[in-house]
Structures are given as C-alpha cells and as structure tokens.
C-alpha atoms as a PDB file:
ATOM      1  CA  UNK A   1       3.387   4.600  10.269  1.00  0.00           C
ATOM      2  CA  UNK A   2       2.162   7.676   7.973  1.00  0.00           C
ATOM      3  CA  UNK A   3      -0.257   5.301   6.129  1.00  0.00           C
ATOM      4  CA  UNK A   4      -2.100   4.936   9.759  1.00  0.00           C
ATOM      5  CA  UNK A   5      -2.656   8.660  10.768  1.00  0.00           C
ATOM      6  CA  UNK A   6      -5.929   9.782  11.965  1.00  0.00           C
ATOM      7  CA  UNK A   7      -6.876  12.034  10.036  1.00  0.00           C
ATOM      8  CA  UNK A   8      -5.524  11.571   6.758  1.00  0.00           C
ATOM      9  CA  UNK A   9      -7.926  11.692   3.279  1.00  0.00           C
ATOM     10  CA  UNK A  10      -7.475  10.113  -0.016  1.00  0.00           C
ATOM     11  CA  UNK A  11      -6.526  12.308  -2.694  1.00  0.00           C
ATOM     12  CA  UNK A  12     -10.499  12.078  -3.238  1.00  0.00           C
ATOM     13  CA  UNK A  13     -11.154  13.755  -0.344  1.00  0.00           C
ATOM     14  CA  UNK A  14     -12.852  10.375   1.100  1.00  0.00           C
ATOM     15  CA  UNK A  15     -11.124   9.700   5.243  1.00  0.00           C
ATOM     16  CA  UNK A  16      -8.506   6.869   4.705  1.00  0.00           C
ATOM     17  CA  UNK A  17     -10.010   3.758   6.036  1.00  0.00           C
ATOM     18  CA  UNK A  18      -7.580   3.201   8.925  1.00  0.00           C
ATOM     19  CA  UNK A  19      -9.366   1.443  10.861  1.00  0.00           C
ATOM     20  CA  UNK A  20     -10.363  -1.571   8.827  1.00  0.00           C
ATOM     21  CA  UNK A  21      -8.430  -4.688   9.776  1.00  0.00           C
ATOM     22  CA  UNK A  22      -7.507  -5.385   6.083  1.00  0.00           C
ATOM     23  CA  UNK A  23      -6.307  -1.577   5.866  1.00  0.00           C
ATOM     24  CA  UNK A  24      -4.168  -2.567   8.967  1.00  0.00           C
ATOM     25  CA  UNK A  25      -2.657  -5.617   7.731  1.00  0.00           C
ATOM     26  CA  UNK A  26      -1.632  -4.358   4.462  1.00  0.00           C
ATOM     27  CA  UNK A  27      -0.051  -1.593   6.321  1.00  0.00           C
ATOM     28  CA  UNK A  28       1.928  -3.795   8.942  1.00  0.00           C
ATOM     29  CA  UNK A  29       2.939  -5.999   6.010  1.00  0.00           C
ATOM     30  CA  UNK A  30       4.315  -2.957   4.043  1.00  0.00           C
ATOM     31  CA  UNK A  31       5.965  -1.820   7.031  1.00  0.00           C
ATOM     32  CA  UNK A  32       7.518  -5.556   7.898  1.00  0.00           C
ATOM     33  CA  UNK A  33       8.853  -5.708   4.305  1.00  0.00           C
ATOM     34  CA  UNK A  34      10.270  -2.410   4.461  1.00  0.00           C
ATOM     35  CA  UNK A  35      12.258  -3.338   7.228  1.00  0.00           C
ATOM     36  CA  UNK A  36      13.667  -6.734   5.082  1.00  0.00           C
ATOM     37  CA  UNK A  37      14.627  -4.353   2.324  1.00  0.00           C
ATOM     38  CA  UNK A  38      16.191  -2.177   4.505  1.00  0.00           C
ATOM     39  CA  UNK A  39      18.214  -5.260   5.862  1.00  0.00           C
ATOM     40  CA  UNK A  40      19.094  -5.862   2.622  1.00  0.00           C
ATOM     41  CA  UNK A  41      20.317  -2.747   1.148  1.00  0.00           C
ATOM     42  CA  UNK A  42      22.643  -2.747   4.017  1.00  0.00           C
ATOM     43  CA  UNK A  43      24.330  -5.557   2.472  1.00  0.00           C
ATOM     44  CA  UNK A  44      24.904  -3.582  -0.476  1.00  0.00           C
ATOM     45  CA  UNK A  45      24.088  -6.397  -2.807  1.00  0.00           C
ATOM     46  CA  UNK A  46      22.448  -4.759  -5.611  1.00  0.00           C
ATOM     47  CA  UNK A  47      21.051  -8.337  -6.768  1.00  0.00           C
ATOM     48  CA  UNK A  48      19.624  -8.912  -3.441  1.00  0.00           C
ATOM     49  CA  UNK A  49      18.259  -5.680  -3.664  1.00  0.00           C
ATOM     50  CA  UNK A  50      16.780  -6.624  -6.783  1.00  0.00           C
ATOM     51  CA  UNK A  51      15.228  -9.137  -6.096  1.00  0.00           C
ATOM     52  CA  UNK A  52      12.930  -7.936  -3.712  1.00  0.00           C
ATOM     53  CA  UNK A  53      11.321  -5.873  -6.531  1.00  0.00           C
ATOM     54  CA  UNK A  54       8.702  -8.332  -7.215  1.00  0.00           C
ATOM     55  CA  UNK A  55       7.621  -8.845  -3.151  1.00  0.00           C
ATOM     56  CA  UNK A  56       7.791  -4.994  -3.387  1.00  0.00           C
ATOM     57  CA  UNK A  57       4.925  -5.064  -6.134  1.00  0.00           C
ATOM     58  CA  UNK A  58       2.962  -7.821  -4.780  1.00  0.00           C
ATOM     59  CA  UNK A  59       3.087  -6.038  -1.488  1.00  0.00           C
ATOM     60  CA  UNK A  60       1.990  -2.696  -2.800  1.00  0.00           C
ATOM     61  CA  UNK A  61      -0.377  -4.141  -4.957  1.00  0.00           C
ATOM     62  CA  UNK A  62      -2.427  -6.326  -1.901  1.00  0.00           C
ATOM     63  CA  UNK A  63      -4.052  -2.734  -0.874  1.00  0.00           C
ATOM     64  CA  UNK A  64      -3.914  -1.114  -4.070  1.00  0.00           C
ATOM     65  CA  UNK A  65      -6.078  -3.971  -5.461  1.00  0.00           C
ATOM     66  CA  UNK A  66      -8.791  -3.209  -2.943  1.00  0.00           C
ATOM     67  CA  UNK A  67      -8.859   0.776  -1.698  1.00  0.00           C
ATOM     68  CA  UNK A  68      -6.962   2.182  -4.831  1.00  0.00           C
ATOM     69  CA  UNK A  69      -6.937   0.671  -8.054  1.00  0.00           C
ATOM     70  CA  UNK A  70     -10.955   0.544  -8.489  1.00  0.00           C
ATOM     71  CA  UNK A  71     -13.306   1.396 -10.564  1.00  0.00           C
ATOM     72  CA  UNK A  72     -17.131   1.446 -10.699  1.00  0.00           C
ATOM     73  CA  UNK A  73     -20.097   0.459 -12.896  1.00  0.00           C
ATOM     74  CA  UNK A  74     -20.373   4.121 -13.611  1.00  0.00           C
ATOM     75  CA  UNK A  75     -17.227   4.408 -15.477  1.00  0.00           C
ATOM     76  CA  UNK A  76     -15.251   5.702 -12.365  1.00  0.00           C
ATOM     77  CA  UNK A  77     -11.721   4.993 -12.619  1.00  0.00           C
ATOM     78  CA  UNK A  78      -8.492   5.732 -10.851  1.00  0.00           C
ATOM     79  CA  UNK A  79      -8.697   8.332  -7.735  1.00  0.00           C
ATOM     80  CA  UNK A  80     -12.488   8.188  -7.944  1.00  0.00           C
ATOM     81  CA  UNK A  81     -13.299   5.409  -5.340  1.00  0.00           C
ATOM     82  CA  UNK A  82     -10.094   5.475  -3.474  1.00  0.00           C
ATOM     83  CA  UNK A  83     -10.265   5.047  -0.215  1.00  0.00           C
ATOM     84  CA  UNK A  84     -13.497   2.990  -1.006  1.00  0.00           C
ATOM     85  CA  UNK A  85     -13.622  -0.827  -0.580  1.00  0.00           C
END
C-alpha cells in the first residue's frame, strides 16, 4: 500500500509514521475494507454500495482521529501536527 512507503512526508513536511503499529493497523484495515467495497461495487447494487459509506467514514476517521485531525495547546490546527501522535 501507498499509505506504507518509506519515505513518504506529511503535507507538513514531518516523515509519515509508518512504522507505528497503530499506523499499520489503520492501514491494513483501510486496505481490508477497500477490498469489501470493491466486492461490492461488483455487484452493482448502488444501495449496497451505499451503505458502506458510514464503515467508509469510521474507517477513515480511526487514523485521522489520531495522526491528522489534531490540534495543539498552541492553537495549531489542521496540517500542523500531522503526522504527529
């Protein structure tokens, strides 16, 4: 997967943290439900389809929650401390 590239920086210049274990299990958990959506696209049952959207978020949101979507006591918001725990 992209997301586990050596090498790779947050858009804040920061290394992404590939090799934490949490970092890793979002991933493979993103990458296992891609693989169900993909099953069910195939199908081509749009309300199948749809409603995956909310595992989608919730899967999404596990690592964004942690490494993204943080801010700091500074007043940092978005983009600042990504890639930061």
């Amino acid at each position: 997967a992209l997301f586990l590239l050596p090498g790779r920086r947050c858009e804040n210049g920061r290394p992404v943290p590939i090799n934490k274990a949490d970092y890793q299990k979002y991933t493979h958990e993103l990458i296992d439900f891609a693989k169900e959506l993909y099953k069910a696209s195939q199908s081509r049952n749009a309300e199948a389809v749809s409603g995956m959207a909310e595992k989608l978020n919730e899967t999404c949101a596990n690592c964004h929650k942690v490494y993204r979507d943080v801010g700091t006591a500074e007043g940092g918001g978005l983009g600042t401390d990504r890639c930061k725990q």
